[in-house]
N, C-alpha and C. Protein backbone atom coordinates (compact mmCIF):
# COMPACT_ATOMS: atom_id res chain seq x y z
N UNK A 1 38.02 -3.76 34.43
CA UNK A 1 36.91 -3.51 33.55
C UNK A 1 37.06 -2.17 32.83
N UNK A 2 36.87 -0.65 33.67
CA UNK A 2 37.18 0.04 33.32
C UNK A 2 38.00 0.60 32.94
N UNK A 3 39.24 0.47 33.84
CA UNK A 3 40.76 0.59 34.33
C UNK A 3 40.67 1.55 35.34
N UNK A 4 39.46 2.23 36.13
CA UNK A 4 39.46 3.16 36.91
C UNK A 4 39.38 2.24 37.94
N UNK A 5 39.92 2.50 38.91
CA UNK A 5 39.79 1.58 40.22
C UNK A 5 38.32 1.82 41.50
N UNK A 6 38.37 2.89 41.55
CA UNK A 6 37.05 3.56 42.47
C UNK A 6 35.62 2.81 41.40
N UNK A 7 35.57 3.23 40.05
CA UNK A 7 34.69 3.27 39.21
C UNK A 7 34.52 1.40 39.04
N UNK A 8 35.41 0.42 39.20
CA UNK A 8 35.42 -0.87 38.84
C UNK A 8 34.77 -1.09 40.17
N UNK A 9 35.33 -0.52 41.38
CA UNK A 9 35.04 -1.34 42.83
C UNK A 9 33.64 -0.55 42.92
N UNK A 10 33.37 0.16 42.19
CA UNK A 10 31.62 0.41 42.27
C UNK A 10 30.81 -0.30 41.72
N UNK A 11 31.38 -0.23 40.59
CA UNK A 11 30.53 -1.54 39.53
C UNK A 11 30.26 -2.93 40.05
N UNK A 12 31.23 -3.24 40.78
CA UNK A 12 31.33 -4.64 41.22
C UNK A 12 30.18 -4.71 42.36
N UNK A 13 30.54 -3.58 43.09
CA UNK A 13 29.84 -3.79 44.62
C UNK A 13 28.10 -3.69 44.26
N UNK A 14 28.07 -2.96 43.40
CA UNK A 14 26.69 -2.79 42.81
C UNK A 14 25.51 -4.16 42.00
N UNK A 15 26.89 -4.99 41.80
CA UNK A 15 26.52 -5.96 40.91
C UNK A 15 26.10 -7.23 42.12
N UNK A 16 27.18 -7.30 42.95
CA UNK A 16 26.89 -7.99 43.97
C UNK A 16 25.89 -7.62 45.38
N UNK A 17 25.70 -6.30 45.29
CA UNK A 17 24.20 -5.85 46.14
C UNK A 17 23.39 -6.58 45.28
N UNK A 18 23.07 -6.15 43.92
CA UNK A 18 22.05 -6.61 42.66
C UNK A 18 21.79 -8.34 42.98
N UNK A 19 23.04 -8.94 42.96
CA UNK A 19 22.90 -10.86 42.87
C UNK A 19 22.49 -10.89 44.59
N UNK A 20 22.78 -10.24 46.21
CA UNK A 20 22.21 -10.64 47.01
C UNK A 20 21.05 -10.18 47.25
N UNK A 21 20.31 -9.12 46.71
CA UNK A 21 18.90 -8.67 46.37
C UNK A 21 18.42 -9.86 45.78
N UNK A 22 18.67 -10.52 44.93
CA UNK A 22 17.65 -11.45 43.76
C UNK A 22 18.12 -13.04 44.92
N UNK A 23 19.19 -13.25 45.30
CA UNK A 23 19.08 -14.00 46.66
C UNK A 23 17.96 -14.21 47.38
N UNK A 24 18.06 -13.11 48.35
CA UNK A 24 17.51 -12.70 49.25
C UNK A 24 15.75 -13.14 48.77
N UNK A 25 15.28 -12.60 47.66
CA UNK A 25 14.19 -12.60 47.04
C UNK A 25 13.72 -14.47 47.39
N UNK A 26 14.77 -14.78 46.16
CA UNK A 26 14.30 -16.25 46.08
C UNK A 26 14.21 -17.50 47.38
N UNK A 27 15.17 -16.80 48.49
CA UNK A 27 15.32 -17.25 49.60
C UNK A 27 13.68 -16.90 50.58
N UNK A 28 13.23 -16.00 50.40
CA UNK A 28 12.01 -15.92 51.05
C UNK A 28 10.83 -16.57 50.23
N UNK A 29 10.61 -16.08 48.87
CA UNK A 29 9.75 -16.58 48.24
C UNK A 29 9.81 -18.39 48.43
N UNK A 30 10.86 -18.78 48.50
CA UNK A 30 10.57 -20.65 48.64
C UNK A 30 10.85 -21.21 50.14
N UNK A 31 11.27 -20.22 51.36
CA UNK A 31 12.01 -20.79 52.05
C UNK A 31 10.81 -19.98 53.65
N UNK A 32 10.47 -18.93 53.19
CA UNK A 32 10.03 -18.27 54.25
C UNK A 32 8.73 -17.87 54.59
N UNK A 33 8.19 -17.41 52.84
CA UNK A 33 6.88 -17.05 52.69
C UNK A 33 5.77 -17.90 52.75
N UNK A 34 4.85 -18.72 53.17
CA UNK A 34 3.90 -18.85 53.02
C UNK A 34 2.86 -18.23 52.47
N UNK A 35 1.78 -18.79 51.69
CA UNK A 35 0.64 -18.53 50.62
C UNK A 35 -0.13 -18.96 51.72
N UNK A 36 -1.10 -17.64 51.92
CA UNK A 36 -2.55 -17.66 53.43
C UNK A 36 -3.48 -18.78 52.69
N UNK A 37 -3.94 -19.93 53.50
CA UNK A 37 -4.82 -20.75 52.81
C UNK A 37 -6.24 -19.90 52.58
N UNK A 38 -7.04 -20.46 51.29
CA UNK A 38 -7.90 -19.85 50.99
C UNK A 38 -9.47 -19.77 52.14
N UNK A 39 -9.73 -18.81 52.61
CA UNK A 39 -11.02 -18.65 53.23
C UNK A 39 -12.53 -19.41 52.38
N UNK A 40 -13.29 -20.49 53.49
CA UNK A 40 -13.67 -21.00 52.56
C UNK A 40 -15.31 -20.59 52.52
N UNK A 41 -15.78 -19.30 53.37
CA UNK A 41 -17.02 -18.25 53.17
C UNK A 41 -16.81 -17.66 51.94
N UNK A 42 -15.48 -16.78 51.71
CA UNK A 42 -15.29 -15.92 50.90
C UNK A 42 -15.35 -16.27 49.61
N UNK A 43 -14.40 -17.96 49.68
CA UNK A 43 -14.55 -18.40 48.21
C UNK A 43 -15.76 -18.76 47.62
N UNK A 44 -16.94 -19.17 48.53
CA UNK A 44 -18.52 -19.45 48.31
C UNK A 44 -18.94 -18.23 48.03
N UNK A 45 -18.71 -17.24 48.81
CA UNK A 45 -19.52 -16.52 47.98
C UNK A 45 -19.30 -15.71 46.35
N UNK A 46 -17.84 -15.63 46.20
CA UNK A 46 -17.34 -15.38 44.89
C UNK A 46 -17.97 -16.31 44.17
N UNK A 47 -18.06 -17.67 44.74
CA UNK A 47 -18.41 -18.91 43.45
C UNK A 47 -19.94 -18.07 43.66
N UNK A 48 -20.86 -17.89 44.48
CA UNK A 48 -22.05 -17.75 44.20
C UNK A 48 -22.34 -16.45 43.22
N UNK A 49 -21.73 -15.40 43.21
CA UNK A 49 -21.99 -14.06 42.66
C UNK A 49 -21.03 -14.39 40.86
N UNK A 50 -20.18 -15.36 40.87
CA UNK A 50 -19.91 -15.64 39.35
C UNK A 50 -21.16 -16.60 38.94
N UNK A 51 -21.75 -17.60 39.34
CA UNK A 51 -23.05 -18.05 39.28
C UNK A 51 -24.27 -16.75 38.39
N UNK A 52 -24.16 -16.30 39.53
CA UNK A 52 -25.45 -15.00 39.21
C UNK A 52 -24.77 -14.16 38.11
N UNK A 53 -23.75 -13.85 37.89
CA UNK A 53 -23.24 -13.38 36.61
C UNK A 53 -23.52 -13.51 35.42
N UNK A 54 -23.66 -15.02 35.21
CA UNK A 54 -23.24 -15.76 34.37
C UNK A 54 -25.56 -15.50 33.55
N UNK A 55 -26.11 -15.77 34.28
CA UNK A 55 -27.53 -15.15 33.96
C UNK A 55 -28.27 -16.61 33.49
N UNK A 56 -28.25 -17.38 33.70
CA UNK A 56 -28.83 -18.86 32.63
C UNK A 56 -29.86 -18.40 32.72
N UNK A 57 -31.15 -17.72 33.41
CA UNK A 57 -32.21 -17.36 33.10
C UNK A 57 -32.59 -16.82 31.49
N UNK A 58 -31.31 -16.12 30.69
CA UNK A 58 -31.64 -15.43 29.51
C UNK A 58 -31.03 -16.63 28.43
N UNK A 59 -30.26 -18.02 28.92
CA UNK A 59 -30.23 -18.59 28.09
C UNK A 59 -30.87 -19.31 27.34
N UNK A 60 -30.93 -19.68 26.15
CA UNK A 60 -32.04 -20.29 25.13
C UNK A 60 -31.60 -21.84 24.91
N UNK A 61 -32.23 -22.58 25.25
CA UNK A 61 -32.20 -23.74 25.23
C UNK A 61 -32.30 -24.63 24.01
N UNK A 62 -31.36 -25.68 22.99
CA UNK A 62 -31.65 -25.89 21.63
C UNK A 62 -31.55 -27.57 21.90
N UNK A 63 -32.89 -27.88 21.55
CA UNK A 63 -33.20 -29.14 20.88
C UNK A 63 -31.95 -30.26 21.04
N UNK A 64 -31.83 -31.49 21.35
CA UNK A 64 -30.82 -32.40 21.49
C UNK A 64 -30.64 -32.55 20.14
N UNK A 65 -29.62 -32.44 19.42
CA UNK A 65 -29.07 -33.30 17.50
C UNK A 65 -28.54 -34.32 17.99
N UNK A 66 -28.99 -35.39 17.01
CA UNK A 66 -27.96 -36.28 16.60
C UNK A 66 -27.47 -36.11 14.97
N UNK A 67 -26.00 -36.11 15.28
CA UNK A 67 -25.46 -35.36 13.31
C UNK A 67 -24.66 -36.84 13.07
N UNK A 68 -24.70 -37.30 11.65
CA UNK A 68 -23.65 -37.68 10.92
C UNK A 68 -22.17 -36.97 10.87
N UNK A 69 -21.58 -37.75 11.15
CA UNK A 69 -19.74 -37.33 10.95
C UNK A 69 -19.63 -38.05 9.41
N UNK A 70 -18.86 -37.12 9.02
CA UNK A 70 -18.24 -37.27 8.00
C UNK A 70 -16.89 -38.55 7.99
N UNK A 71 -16.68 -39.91 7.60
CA UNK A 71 -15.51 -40.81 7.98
C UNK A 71 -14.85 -41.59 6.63
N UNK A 72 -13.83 -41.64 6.39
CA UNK A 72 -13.28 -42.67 5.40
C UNK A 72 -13.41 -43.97 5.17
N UNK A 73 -13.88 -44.10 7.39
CA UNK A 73 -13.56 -45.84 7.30
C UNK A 73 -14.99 -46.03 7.17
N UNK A 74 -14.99 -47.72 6.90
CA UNK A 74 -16.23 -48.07 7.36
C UNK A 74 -17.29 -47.90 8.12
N UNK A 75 -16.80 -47.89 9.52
CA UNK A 75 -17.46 -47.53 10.54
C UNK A 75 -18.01 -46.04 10.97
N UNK A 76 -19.69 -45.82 10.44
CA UNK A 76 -19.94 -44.27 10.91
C UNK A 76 -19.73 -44.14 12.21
N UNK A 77 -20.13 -42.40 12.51
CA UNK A 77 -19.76 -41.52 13.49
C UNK A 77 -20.78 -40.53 13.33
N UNK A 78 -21.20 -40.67 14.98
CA UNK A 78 -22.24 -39.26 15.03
C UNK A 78 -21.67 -38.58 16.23
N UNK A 79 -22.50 -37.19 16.21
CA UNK A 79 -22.69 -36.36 17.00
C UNK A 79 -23.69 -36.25 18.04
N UNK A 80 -23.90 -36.26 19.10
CA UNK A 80 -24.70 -36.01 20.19
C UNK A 80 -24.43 -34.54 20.77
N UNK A 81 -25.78 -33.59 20.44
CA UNK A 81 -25.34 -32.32 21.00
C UNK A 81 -26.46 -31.88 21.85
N UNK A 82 -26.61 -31.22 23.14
CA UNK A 82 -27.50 -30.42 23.43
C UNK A 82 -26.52 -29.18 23.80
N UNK A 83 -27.23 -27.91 23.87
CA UNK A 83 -26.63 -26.87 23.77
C UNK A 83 -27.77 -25.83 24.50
N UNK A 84 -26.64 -24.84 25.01
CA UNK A 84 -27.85 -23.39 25.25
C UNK A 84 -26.46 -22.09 24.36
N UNK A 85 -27.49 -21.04 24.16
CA UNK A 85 -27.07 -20.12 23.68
C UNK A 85 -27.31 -19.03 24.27
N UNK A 86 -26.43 -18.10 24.85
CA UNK A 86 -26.25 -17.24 25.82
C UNK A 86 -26.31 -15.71 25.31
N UNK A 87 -26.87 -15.15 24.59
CA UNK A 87 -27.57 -13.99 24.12
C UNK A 87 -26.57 -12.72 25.01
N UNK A 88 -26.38 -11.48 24.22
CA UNK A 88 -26.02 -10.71 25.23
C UNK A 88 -27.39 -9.87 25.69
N UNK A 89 -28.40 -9.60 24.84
CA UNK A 89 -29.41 -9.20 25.53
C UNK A 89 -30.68 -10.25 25.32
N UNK A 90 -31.50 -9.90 26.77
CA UNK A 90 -32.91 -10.72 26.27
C UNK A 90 -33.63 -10.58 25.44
N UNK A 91 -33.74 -9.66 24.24
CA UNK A 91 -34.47 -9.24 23.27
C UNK A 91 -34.29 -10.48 22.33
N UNK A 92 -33.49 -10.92 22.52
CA UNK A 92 -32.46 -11.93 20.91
C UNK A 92 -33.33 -13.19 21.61
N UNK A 93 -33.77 -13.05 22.26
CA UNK A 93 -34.79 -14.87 22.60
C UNK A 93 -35.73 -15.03 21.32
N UNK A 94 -36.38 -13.62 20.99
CA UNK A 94 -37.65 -13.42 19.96
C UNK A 94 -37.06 -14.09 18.64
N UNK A 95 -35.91 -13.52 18.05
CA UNK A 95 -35.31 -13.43 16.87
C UNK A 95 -34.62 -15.06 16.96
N UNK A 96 -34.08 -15.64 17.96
CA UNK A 96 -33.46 -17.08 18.33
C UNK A 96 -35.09 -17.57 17.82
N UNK A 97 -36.36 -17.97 18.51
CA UNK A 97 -37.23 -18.56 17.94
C UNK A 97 -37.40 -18.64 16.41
N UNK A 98 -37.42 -17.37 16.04
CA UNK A 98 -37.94 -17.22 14.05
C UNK A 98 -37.25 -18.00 13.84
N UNK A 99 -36.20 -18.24 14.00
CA UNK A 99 -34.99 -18.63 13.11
C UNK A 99 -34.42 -20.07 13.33
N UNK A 100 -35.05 -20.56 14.56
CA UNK A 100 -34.23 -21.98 15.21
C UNK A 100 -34.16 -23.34 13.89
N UNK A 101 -35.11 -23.45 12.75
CA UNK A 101 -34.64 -24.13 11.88
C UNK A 101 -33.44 -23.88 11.46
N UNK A 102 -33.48 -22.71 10.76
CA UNK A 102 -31.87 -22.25 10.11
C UNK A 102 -30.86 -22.31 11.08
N UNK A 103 -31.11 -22.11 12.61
CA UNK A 103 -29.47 -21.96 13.17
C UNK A 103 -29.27 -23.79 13.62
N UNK A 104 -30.49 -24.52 13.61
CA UNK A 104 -29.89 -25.93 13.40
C UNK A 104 -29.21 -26.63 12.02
N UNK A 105 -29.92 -26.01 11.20
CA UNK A 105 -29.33 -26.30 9.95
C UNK A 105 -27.88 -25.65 10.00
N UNK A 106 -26.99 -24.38 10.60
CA UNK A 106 -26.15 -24.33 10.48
C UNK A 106 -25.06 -24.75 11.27
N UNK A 107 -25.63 -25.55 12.71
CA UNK A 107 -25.15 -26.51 13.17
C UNK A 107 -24.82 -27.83 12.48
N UNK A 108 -25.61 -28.29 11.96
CA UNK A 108 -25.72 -29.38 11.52
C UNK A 108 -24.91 -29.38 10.48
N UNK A 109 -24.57 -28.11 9.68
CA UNK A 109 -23.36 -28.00 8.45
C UNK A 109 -22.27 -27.96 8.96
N UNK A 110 -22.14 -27.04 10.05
CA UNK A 110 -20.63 -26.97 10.77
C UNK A 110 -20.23 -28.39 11.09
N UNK A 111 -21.26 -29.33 12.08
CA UNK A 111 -20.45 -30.32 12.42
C UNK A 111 -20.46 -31.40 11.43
N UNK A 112 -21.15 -31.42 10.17
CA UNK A 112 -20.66 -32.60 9.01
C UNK A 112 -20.20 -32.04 8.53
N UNK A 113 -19.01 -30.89 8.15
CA UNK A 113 -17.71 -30.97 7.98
C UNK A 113 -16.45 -31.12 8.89
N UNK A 114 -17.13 -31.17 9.81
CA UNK A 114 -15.46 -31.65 10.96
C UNK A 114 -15.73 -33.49 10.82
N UNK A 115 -14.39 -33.70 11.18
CA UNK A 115 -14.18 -34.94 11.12
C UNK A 115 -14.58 -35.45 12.75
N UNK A 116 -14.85 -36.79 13.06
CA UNK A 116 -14.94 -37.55 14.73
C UNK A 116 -13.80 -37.32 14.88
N UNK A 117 -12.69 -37.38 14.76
CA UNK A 117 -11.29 -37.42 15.48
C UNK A 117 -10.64 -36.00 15.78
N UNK A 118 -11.08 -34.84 14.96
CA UNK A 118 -11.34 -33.30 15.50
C UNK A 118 -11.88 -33.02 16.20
N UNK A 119 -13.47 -33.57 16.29
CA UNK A 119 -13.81 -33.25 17.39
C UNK A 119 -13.91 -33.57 19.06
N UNK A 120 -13.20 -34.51 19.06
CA UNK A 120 -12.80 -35.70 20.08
C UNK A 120 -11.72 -34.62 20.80
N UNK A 121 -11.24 -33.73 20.49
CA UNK A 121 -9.96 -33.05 21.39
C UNK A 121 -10.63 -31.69 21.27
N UNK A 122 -9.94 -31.21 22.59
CA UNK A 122 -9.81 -29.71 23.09
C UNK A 122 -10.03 -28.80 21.50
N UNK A 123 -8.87 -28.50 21.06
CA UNK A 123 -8.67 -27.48 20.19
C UNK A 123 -9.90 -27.55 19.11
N UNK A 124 -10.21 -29.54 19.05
CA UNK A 124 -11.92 -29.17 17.77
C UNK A 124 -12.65 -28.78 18.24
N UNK A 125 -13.08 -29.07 19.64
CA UNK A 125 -14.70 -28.86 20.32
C UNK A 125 -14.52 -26.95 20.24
N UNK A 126 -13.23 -26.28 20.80
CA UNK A 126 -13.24 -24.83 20.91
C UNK A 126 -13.55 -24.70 19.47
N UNK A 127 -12.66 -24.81 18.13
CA UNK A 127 -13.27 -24.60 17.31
C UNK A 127 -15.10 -24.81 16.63
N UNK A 128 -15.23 -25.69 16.82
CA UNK A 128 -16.38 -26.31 16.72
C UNK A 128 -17.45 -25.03 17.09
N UNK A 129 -17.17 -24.44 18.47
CA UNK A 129 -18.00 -24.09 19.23
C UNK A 129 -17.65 -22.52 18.75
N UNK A 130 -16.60 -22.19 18.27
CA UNK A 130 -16.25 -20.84 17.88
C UNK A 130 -17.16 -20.61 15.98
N UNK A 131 -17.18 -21.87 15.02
CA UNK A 131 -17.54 -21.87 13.92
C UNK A 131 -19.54 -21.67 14.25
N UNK A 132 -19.92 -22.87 15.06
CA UNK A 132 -21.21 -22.48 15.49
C UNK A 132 -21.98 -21.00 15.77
N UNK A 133 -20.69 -20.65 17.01
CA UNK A 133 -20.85 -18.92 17.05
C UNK A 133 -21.15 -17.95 15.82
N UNK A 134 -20.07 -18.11 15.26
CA UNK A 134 -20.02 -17.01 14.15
C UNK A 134 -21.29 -17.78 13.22
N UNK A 135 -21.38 -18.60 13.23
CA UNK A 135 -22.58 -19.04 11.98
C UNK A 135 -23.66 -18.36 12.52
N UNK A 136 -24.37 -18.87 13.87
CA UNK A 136 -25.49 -18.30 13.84
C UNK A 136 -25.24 -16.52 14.11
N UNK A 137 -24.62 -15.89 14.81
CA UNK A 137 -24.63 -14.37 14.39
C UNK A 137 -24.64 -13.64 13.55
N UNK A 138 -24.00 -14.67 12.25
CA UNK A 138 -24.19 -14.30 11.03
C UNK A 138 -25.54 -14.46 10.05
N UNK A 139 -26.44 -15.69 10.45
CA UNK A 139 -27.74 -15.90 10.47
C UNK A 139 -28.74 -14.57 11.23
N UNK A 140 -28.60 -14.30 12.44
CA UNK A 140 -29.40 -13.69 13.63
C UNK A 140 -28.88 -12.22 13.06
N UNK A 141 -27.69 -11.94 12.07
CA UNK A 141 -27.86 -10.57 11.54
C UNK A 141 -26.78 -9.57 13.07
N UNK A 142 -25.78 -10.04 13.24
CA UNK A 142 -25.00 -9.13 14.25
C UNK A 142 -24.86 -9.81 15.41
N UNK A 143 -23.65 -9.32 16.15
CA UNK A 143 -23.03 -10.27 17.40
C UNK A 143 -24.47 -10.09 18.42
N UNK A 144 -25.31 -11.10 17.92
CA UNK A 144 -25.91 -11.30 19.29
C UNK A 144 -25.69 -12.53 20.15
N UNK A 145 -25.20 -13.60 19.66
CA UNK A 145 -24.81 -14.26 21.03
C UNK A 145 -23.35 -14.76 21.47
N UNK A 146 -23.67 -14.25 22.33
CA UNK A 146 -22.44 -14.39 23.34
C UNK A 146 -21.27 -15.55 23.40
N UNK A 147 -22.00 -16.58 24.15
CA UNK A 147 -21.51 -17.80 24.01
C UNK A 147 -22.81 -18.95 23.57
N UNK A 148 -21.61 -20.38 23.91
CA UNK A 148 -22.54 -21.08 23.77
C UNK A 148 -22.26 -22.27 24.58
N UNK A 149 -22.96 -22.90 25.46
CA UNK A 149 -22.51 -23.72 26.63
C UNK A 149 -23.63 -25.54 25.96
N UNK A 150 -22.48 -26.38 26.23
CA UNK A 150 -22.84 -27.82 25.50
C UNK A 150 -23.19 -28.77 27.14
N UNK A 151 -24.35 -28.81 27.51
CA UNK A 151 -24.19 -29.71 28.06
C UNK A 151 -24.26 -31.08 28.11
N UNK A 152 -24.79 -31.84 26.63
CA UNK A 152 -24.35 -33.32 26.21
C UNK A 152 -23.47 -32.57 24.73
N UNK A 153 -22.35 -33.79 24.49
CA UNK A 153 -21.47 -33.41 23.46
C UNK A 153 -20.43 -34.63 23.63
N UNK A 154 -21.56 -35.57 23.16
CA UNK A 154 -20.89 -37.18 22.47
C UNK A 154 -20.83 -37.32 21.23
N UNK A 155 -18.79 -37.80 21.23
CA UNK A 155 -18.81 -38.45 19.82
C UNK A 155 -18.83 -39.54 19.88
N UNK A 156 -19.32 -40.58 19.17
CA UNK A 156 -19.42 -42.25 18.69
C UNK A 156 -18.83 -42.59 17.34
């Protein structure tokens, strides 16, 4: 390699400590180690304290829609939505009331421009639910809500 002989038989020996280190590694990780099964107090109570996190007490609850889909074919397509909207503070409940015509009306625009077959998959409903967001914060005048959680959300 080098042409130095001391300096090559270092290199080498170094290289081959290096490949039985990464050995050694993979030999325990699949062969020796066991993963401790999960405790199943501990995991209840994590699930209970992400529960209480999460606050549904401050969420605002919106009216069931049924929307027109927008379709080429013959056959229409609606929307079935109920929804809550998750505020970052409780103050935004007041300002969510004034306004609940307009932030259905801007539901109701968001989803008659998506198509039924967008919203039928993963990537439309996130969008869907990301365009809703920004509409009404942009209505409500600044990031006030958080998220927004669908618990009916049928397409036909």
């Amino acid at each position: 390699m080098t042409g130095n002989k001391t300096i090559d038989m270092a290199l080498i020996s170094l290289m081959t400590l290096a490949s039985a280190a990464v050995l050694a590694l993979f030999v325990y990780t699949e062969m020796l180690y066991t993963k401790p099964l999960p405790n199943e107090k501990v995991e209840k109570q994590k699930l209970i304290q992400d529960a209480k996190a999460l606050n549904f007490k401050e969420a605002i609850k919106l009216d069931k829609l049924t929307i027109n889909l927008p379709t080429e074919r013959s056959r229409l397509h609606y929307l079935d939505l109920e929804s809550y909207l998750i505020p970052f503070k409780s103050e935004t409940r007041d300002l969510v009331d004034k306004k609940k015509a307009i932030i259905y009306d801007s539901i109701i625009d968001v989803a008659s421009n998506m198509e039924s077959d967008e919203l039928n998959t993963v990537m439309g409903k996130m969008l869907f639910e990301n365009r809703i967001k920004n509409r009404i914060n942009e209505v409500l005048g600044g990031k006030k809500i958080k998220d927004i959680q669908f618990t009916v959300f049928v397409v036909q």
